[in-house]
Protein backbone atom coordinates (compact mmCIF):
# COMPACT_ATOMS: atom_id res chain seq x y z
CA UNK A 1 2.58 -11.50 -29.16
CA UNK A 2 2.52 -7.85 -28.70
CA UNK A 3 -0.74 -7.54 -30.61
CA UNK A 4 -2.31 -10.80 -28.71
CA UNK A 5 -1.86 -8.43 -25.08
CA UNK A 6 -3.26 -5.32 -26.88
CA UNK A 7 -6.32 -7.34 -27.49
CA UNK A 8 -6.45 -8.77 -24.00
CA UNK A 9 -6.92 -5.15 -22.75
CA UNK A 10 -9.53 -4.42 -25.00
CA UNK A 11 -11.46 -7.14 -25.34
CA UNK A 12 -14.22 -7.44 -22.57
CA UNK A 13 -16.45 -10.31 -21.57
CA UNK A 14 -17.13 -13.39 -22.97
CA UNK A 15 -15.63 -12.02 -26.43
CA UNK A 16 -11.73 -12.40 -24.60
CA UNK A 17 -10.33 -16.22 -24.44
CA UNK A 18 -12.41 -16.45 -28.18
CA UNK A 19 -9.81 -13.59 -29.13
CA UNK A 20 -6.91 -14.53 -27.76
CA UNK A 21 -7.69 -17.85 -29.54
CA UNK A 22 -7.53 -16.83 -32.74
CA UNK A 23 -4.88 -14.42 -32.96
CA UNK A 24 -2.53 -16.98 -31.44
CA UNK A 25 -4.29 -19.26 -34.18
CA UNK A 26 -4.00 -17.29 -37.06
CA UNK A 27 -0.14 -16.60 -36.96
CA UNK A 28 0.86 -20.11 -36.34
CA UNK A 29 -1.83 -21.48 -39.33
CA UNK A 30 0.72 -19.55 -42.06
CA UNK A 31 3.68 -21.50 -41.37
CA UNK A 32 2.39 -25.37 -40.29
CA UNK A 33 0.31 -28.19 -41.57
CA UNK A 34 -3.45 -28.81 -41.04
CA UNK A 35 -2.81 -31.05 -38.69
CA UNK A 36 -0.35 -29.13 -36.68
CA UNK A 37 -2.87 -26.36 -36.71
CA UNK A 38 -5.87 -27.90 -35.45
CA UNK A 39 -3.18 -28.93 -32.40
CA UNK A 40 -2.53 -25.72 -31.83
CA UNK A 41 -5.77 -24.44 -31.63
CA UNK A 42 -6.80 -27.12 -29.61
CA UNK A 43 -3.74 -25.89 -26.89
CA UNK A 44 -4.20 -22.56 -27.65
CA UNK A 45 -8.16 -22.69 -26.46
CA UNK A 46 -6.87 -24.43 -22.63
CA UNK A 47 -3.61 -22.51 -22.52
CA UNK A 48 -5.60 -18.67 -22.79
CA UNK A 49 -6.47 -19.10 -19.14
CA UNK A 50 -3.80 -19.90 -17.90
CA UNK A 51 -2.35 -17.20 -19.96
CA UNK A 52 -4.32 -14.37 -18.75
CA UNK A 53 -4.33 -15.71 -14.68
CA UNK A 54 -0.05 -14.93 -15.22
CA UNK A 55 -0.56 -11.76 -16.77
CA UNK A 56 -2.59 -10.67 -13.86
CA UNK A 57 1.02 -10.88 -11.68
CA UNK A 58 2.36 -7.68 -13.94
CA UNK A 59 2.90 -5.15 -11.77
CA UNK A 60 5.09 -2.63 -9.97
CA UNK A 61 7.71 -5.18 -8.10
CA UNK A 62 7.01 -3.27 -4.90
CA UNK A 63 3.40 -3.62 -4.87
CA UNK A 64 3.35 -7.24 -5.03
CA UNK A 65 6.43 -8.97 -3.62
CA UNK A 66 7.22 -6.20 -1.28
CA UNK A 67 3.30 -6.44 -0.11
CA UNK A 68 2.51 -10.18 0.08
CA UNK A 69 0.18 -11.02 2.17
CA UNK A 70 1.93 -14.78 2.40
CA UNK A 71 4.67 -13.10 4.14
CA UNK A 72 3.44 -12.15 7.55
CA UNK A 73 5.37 -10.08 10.09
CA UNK A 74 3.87 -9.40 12.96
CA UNK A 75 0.90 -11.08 15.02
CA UNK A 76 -2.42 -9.54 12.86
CA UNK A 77 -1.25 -10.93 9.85
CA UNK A 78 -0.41 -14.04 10.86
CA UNK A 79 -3.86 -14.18 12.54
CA UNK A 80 -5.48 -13.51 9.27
CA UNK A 81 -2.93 -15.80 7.32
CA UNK A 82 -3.84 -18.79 9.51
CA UNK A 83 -7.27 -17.92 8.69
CA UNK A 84 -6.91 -17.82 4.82
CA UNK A 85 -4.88 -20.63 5.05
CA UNK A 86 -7.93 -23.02 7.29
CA UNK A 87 -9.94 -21.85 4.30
CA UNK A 88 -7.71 -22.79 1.29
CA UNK A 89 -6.99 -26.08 2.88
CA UNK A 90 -10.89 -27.12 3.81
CA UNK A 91 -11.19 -25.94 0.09
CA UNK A 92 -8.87 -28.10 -1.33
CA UNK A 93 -10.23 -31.39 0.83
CA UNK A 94 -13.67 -29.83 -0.61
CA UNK A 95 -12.55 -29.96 -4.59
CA UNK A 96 -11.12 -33.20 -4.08
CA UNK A 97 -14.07 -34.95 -2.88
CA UNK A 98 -16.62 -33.18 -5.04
CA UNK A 99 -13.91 -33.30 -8.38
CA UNK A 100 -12.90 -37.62 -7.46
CA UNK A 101 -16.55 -37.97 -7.38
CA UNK A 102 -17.26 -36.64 -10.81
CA UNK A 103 -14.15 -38.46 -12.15
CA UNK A 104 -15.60 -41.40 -10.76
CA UNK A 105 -18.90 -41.06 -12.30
CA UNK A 106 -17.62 -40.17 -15.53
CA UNK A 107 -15.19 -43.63 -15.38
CA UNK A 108 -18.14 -45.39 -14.09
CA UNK A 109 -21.04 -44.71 -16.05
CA UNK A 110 -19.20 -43.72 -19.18
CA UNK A 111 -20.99 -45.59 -22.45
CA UNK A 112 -19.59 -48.74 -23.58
CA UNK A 113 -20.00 -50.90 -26.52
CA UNK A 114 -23.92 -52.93 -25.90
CA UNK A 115 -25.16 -50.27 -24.21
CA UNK A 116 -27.46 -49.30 -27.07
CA UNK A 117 -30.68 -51.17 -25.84
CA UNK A 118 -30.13 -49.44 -22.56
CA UNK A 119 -32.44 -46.52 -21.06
CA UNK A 120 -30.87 -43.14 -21.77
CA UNK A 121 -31.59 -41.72 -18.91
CA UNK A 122 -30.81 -43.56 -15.53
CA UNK A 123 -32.71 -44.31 -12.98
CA UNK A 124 -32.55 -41.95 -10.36
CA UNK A 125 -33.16 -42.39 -6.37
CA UNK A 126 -34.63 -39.89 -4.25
CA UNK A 127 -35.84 -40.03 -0.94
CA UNK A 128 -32.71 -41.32 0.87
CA UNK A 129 -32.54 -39.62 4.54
CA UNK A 130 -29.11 -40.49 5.26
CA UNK A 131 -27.57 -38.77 2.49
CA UNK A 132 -29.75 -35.90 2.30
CA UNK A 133 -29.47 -35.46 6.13
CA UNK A 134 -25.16 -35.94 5.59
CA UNK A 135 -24.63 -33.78 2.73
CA UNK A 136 -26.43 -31.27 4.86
CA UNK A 137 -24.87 -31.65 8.08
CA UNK A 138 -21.64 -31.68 6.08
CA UNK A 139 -22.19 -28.08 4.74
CA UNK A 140 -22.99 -26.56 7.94
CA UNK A 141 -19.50 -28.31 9.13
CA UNK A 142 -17.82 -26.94 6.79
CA UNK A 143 -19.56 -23.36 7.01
CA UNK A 144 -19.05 -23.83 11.34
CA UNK A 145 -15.39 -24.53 10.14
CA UNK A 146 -14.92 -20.95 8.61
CA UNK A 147 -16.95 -18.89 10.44
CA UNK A 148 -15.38 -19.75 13.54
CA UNK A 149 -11.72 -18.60 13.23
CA UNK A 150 -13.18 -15.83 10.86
CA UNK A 151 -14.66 -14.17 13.88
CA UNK A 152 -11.77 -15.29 16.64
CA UNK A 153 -9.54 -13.33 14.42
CA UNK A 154 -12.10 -10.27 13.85
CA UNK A 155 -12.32 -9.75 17.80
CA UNK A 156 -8.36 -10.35 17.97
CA UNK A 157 -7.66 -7.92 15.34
CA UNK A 158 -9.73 -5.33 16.44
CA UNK A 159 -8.22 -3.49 19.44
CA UNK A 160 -4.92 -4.42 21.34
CA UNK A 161 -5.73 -7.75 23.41
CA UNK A 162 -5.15 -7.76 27.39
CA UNK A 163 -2.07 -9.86 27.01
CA UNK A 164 -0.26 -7.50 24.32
CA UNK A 165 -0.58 -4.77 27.01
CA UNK A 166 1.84 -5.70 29.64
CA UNK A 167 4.82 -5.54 27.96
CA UNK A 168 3.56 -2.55 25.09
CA UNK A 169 2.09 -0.15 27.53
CA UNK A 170 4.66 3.42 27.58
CA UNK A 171 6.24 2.70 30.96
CA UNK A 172 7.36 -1.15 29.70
CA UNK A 173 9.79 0.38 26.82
CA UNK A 174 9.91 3.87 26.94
CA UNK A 175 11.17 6.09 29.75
CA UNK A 176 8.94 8.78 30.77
CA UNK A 177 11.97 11.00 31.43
CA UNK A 178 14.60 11.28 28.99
CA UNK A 179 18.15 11.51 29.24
CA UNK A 180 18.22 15.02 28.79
CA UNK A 181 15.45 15.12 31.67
CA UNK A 182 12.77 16.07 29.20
CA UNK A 183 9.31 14.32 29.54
CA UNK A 184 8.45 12.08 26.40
CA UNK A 185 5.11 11.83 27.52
CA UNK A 186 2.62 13.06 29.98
CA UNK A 187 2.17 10.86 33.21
CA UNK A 188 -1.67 10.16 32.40
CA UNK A 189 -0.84 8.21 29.54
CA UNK A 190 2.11 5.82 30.80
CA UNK A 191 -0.18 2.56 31.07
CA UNK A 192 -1.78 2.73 27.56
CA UNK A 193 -0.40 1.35 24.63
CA UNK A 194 1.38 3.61 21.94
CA UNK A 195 -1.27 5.66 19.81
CA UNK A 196 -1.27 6.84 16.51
CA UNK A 197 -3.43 8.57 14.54
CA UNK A 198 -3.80 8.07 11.03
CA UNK A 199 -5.72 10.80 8.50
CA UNK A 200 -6.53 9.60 5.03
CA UNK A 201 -6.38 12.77 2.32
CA UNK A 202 -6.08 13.10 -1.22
CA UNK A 203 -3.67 11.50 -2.11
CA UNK A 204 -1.44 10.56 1.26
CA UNK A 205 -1.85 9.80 4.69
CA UNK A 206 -1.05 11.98 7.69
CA UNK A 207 0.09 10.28 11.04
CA UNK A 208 0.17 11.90 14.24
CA UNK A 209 1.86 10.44 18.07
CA UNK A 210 -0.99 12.66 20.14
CA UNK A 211 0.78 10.73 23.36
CA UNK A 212 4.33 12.27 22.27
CA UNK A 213 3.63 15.56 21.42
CA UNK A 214 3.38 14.68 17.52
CA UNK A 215 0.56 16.43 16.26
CA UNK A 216 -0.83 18.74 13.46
CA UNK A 217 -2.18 20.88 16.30
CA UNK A 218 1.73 21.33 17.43
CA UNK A 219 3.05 21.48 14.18
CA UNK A 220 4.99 18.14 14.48
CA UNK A 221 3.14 15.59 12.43
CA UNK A 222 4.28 12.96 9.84
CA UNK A 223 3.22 12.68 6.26
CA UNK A 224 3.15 9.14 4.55
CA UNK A 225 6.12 7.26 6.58
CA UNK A 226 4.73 5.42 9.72
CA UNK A 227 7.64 4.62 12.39
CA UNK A 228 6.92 2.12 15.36
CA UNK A 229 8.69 0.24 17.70
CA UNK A 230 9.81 -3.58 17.41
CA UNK A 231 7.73 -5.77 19.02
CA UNK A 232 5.61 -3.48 20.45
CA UNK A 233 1.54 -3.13 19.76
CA UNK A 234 0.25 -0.07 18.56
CA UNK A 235 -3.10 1.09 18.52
CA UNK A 236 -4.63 3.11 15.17
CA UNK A 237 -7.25 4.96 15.11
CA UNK A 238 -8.22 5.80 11.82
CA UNK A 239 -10.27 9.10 10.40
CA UNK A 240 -10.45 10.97 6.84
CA UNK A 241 -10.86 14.32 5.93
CA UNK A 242 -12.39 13.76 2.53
CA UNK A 243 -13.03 10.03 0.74
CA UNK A 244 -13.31 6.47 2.07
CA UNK A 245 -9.62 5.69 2.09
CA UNK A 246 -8.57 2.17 3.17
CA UNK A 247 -5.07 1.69 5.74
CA UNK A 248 -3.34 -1.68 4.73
CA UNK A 249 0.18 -2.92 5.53
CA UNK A 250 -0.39 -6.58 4.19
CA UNK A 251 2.75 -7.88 5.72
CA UNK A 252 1.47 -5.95 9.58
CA UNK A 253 -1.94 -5.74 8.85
CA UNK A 254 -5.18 -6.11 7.12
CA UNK A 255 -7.05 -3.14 5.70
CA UNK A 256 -9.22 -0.88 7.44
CA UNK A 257 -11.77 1.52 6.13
CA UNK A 258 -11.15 5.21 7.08
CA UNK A 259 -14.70 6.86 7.01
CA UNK A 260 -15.54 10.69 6.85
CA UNK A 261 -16.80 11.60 9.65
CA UNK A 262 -16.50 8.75 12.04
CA UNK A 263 -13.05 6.99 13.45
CA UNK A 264 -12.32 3.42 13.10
CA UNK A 265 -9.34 1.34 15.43
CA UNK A 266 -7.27 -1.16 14.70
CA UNK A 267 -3.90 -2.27 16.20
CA UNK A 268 -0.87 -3.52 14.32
CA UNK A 269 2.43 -5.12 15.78
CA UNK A 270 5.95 -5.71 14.05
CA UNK A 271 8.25 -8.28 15.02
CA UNK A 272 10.71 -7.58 12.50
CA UNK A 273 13.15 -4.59 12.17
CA UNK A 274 12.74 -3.28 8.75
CA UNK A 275 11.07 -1.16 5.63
CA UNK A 276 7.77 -1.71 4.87
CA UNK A 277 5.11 -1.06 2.06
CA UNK A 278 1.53 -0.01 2.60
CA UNK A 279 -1.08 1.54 0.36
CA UNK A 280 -4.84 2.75 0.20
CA UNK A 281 -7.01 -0.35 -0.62
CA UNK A 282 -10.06 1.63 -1.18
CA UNK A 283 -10.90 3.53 -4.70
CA UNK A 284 -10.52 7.17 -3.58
CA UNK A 285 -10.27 9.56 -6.72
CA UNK A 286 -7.65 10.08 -9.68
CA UNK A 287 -4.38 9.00 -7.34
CA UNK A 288 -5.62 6.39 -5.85
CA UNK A 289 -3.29 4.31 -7.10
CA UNK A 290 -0.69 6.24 -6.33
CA UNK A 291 -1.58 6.73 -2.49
CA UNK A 292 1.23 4.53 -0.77
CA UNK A 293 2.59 5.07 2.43
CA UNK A 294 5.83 3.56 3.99
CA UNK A 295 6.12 1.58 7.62
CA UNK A 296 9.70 2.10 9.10
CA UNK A 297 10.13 -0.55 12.11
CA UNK A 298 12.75 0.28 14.48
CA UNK A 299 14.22 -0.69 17.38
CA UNK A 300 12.92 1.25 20.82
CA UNK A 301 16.02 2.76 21.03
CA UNK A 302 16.14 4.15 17.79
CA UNK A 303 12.54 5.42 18.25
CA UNK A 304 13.25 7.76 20.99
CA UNK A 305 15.65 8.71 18.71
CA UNK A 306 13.49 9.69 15.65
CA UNK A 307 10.75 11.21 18.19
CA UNK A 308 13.54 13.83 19.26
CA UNK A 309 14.79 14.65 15.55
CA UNK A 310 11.39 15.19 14.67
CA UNK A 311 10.09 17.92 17.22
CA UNK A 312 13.17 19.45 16.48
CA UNK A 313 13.01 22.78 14.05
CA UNK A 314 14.33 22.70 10.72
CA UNK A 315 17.76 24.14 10.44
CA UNK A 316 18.19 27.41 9.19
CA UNK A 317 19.95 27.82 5.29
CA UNK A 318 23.37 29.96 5.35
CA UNK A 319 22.96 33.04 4.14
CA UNK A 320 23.77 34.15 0.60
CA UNK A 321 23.65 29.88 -0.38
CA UNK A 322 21.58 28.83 -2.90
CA UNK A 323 19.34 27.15 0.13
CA UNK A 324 18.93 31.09 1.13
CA UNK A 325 17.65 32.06 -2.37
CA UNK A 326 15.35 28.86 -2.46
CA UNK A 327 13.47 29.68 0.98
CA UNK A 328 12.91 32.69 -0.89
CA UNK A 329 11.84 30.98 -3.59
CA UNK A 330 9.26 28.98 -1.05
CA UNK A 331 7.62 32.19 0.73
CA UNK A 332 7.30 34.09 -2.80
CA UNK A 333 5.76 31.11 -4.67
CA UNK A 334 2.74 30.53 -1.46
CA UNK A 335 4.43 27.37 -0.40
CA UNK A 336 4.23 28.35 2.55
CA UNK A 337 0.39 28.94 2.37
CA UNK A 338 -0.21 24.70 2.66
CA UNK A 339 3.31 23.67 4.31
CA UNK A 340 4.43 23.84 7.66
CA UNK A 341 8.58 24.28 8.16
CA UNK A 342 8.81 23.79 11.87
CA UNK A 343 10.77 26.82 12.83
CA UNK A 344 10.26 29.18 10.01
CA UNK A 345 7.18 28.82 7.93
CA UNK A 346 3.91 27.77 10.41
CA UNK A 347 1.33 28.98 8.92
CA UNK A 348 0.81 25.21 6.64
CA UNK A 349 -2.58 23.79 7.50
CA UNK A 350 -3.16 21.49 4.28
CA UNK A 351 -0.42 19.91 2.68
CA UNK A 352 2.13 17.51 4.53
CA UNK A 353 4.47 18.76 7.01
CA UNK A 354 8.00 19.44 5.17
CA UNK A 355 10.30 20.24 8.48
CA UNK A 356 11.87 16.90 7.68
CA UNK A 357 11.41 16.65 4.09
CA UNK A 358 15.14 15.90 3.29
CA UNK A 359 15.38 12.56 5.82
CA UNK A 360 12.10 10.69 4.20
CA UNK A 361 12.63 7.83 2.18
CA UNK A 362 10.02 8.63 -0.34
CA UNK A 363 7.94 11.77 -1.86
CA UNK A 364 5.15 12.29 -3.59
CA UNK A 365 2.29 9.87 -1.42
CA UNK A 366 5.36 7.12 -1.00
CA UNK A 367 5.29 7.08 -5.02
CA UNK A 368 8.91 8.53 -5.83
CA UNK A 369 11.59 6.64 -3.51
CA UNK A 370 14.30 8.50 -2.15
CA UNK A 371 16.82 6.10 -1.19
CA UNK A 372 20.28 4.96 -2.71
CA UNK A 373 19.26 2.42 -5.49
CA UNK A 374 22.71 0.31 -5.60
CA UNK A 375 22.51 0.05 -2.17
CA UNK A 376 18.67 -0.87 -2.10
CA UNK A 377 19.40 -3.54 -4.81
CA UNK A 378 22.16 -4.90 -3.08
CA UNK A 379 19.71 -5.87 0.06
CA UNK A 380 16.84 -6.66 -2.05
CA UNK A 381 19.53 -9.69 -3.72
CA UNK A 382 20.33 -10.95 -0.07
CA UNK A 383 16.54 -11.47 0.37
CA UNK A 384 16.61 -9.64 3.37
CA UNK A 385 13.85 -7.01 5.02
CA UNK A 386 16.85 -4.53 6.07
CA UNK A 387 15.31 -1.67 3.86
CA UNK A 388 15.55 0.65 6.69
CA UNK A 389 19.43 0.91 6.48
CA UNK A 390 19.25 2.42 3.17
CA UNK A 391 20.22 6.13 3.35
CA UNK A 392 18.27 8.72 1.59
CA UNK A 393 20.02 9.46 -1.95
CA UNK A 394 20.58 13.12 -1.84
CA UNK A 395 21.10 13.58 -5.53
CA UNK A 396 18.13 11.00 -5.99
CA UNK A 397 16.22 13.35 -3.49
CA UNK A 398 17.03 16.49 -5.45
CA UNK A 399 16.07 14.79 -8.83
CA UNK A 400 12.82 14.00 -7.12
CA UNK A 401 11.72 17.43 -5.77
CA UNK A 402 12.16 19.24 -9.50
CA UNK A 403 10.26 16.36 -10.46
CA UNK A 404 7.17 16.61 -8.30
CA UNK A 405 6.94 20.06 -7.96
CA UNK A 406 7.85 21.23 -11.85
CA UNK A 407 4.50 19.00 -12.47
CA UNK A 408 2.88 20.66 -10.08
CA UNK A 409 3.44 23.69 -11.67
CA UNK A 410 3.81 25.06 -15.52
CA UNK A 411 7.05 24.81 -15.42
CA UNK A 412 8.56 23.16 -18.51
CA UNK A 413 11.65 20.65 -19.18
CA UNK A 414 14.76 20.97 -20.93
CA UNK A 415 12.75 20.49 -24.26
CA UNK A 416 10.32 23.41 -23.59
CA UNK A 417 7.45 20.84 -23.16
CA UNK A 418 5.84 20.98 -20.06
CA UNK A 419 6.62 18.15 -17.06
CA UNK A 420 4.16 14.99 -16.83
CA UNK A 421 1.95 14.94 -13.57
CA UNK A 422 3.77 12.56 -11.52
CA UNK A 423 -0.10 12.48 -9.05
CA UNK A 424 -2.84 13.72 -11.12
CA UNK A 425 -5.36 15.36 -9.66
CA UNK A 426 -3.41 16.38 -6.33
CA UNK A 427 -4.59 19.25 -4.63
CA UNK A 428 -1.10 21.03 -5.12
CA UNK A 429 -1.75 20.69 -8.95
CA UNK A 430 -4.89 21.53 -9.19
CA UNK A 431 -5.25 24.53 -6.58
CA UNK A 432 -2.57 25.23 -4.61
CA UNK A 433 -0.32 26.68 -7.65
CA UNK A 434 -2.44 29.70 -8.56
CA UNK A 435 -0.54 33.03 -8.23
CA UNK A 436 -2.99 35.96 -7.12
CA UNK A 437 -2.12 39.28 -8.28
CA UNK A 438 -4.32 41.96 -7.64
CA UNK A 439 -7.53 40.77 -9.54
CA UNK A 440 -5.71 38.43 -11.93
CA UNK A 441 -5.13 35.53 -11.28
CA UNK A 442 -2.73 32.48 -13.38
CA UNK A 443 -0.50 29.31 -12.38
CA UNK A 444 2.64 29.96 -10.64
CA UNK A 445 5.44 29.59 -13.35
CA UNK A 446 9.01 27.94 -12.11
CA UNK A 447 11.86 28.66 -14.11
CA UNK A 448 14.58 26.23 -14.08
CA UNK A 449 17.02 27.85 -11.66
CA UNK A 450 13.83 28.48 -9.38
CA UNK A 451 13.24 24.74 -9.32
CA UNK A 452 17.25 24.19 -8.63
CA UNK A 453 17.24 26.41 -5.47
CA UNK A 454 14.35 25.64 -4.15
CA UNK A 455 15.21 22.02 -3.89
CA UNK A 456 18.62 22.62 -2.28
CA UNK A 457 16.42 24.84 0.12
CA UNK A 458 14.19 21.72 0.51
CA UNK A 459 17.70 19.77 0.86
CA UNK A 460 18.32 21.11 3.98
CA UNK A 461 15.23 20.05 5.84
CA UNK A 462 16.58 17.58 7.84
């Protein structure tokens, strides 16, 4: 069976049911009788289909249940779900009428014993208005069926609707004035809607609150894990600073283009408390595959919360720890050179922010997950979108960072061997990890108690 998939991968074109065929053919034909070999083949020829349409559901768990678009959360995917669904269902009524009438012709007109001395052609009819003038008028029906919804839900999905506004706008959920009698936000913006911006980059996506003080600009912005409020609609607008990306939260959401040099809007909405999975739907370069992003939904509460924690600056290691010696490690090695650490290192500009490295749930574009497996499984058995309770792993964390950034580097394994690329062709890899020395210039090596320190530095950016 093992040899029947290799060929399916190789085997383009028309070339790939024939080959499937006959290897599933050929083994079976040494051990049974004629007979029960030309059955085989027979099945074997109708059941290749079928067999390639379930291979196509192989993938990464999280990718495909986690991100079913049958599942929708929140009032832009159901709007599109209620589309696809008027669509499935007038093409079902469709291949039931067309398929009954070929059955019926084929019962009907079938040959029968006598019929030599008839014509072999029948007699056709042409000319008939009222089924010319029907079949017609039934096409454009069905096409007026479609198209109608289709655009409904483009408008609806486009920008937040007057109704959602109401009860989303700042000043409906979110005191101006905090507790501590801070401002959250800036008086001018208290009637719109929540805002953030999303940048697509190779291979991850930056978001940024500009209403809350969460930006790039201010040193306070968010790589790869998107929080919003419950029930509340949020408006996106949507740049890149390289590639076409694509922003896509099937269970929120439908996919947006992110264009270079132009800024597209969307708005999603969450009804759900919960952990959610998002990727880049558009072909952008070596990781493309490997550019997810996470959507943490949270109560309003909680969200003030998490808006505090992260303009707050990262906490300082003790002195003489191993932290200590791994912030060393960080300024020596240019780290600091791409990464902002709110509070000590500001000079980042291109990679993702790290001030809060240690509290994300995931590294490396969303592609290495940070959280407590047992306890991850445990909610995953109940069926249950409560993802966001899971803690962050420490020990999974730690395992995580030597992993990403040894392959980022040359730095080499217990074996000697040097570390896989967990995202090939990130920038980190491929530029950021050059070590300048007067005019010579070579990779930045990591030894192996580098690696260790510097991730218990990276530990305690929380």
């Amino acid at each position: 069976m093992h040899a029947v998939v290799q060929d399916c991968a190789l085997s383009r074109g028309r070339g790939l049911q024939r080959t499937i065929f006959l290897r599933l053919s050929e083994q079976f034909a040494l051990h049974a009788s004629p007979m029960f070999s030309r059955l085989f083949q027979r099945v074997a020829l109708y059941v290749a289909p079928l067999y390639l349409f379930l291979l196509s559901g192989c993938s990464k768990e999280e990718l495909t249940v986690r991100q079913s678009t049958l599942d929708p959360k929140g009032p832009v995917a159901q709007m599109q779900y209620d589309v696809f669904m008027d669509t499935v269902w007038l093409v079902v009524v469709l291949f039931a009428l067309v398929g009954g009438l070929l059955v019926y012709a084929v019962i009907k007109f079938r040959a029968r014993p006598g019929d030599e001395n008839k014509p072999a052609i029948v007699e056709e009819g042409h000319g008939n208005p009222l089924i010319e003038i029907g079949l017609i008028t039934a096409s454009i029906a069905s096409l007026v069926f479609i198209a109608i919804p289709t655009l409904s839900a483009i408008w609806y999905t486009h920008d937040v609707p007057d109704e959602a506004v109401p009860t989303s706008k700042l000043s409906a959920w979110y005191p101006r004035v905090g507790a501590d009698g801070k401002e959250n936000y800036p008086k001018s913006v208290e009637e719109e809607v929540l805002i953030v911006d999303v940048i697509g980059k190779q291979w991850w996506f930056r978001f940024e609150y500009p209403q809350l003080g969460l930006t790039s600009d201010a040193k306070h912005s968010v790589p790869n894990e998107l929080v919003i409020p419950k029930g509340k609609a949020v408006r996106i607008n949507l740049r890149s600073e390289d590639v076409i990306h694509s922003f896509w939260i099937p269970k929120i959401a439908g996919k947006v283009d992110l264009m270079p040099g132009r800024k597209n809007i969307m708005w999603i909405q969450a009804d759900q408390v919960g952990h959610y999975y998002g990727q880049c739907a558009e072909f952008c370069g070596d990781s493309h595959a490997y550019m997810l992003f996470r959507v943490e939904v949270v109560e309003p509460a909680a969200f003030d919360a998490w808006v505090k924690a992260q303009k707050a600056p990262a906490p300082e290691p003790t002195p003489g720890s191993k932290a200590a010696k791994g912030k060393e490690v960080f300024a020596a090695k240019t780290c600091a050179m791409c990464h902002n650490v709110g509070g000590q290192f500001g000079a980042g500009m291109f990679g993702p922010d790290l001030t809060h490295l240690a509290s994300r749930k995931s590294l490396a574009g969303a592609w290495l997950d940070n959280r407590d497996p047992v306890a991850q499984l445990a909610l995953e058995k109940k069926e249950q979108n409560t993802e966001a309770s899971v803690a962050v792993d420490p020990a999974k964390l730690k395992a995580n960072l030597i992993k990403w950034i040894g392959s980022s580097g040359t730095s080499h394994g217990a074996d000697g061997k040097p570390t896989k690329d967990v995202k090939p062709g990130n920038r980190m890899h491929n530029y950021a990890m050059f070590n300048v020395v007067g005019l010579k210039v070579s990779k930045q090596q990591f030894t192996a108690e580098e690696l260790d320190v510097l991730a218990e530095y990276l530990l305690t950016l929380k």
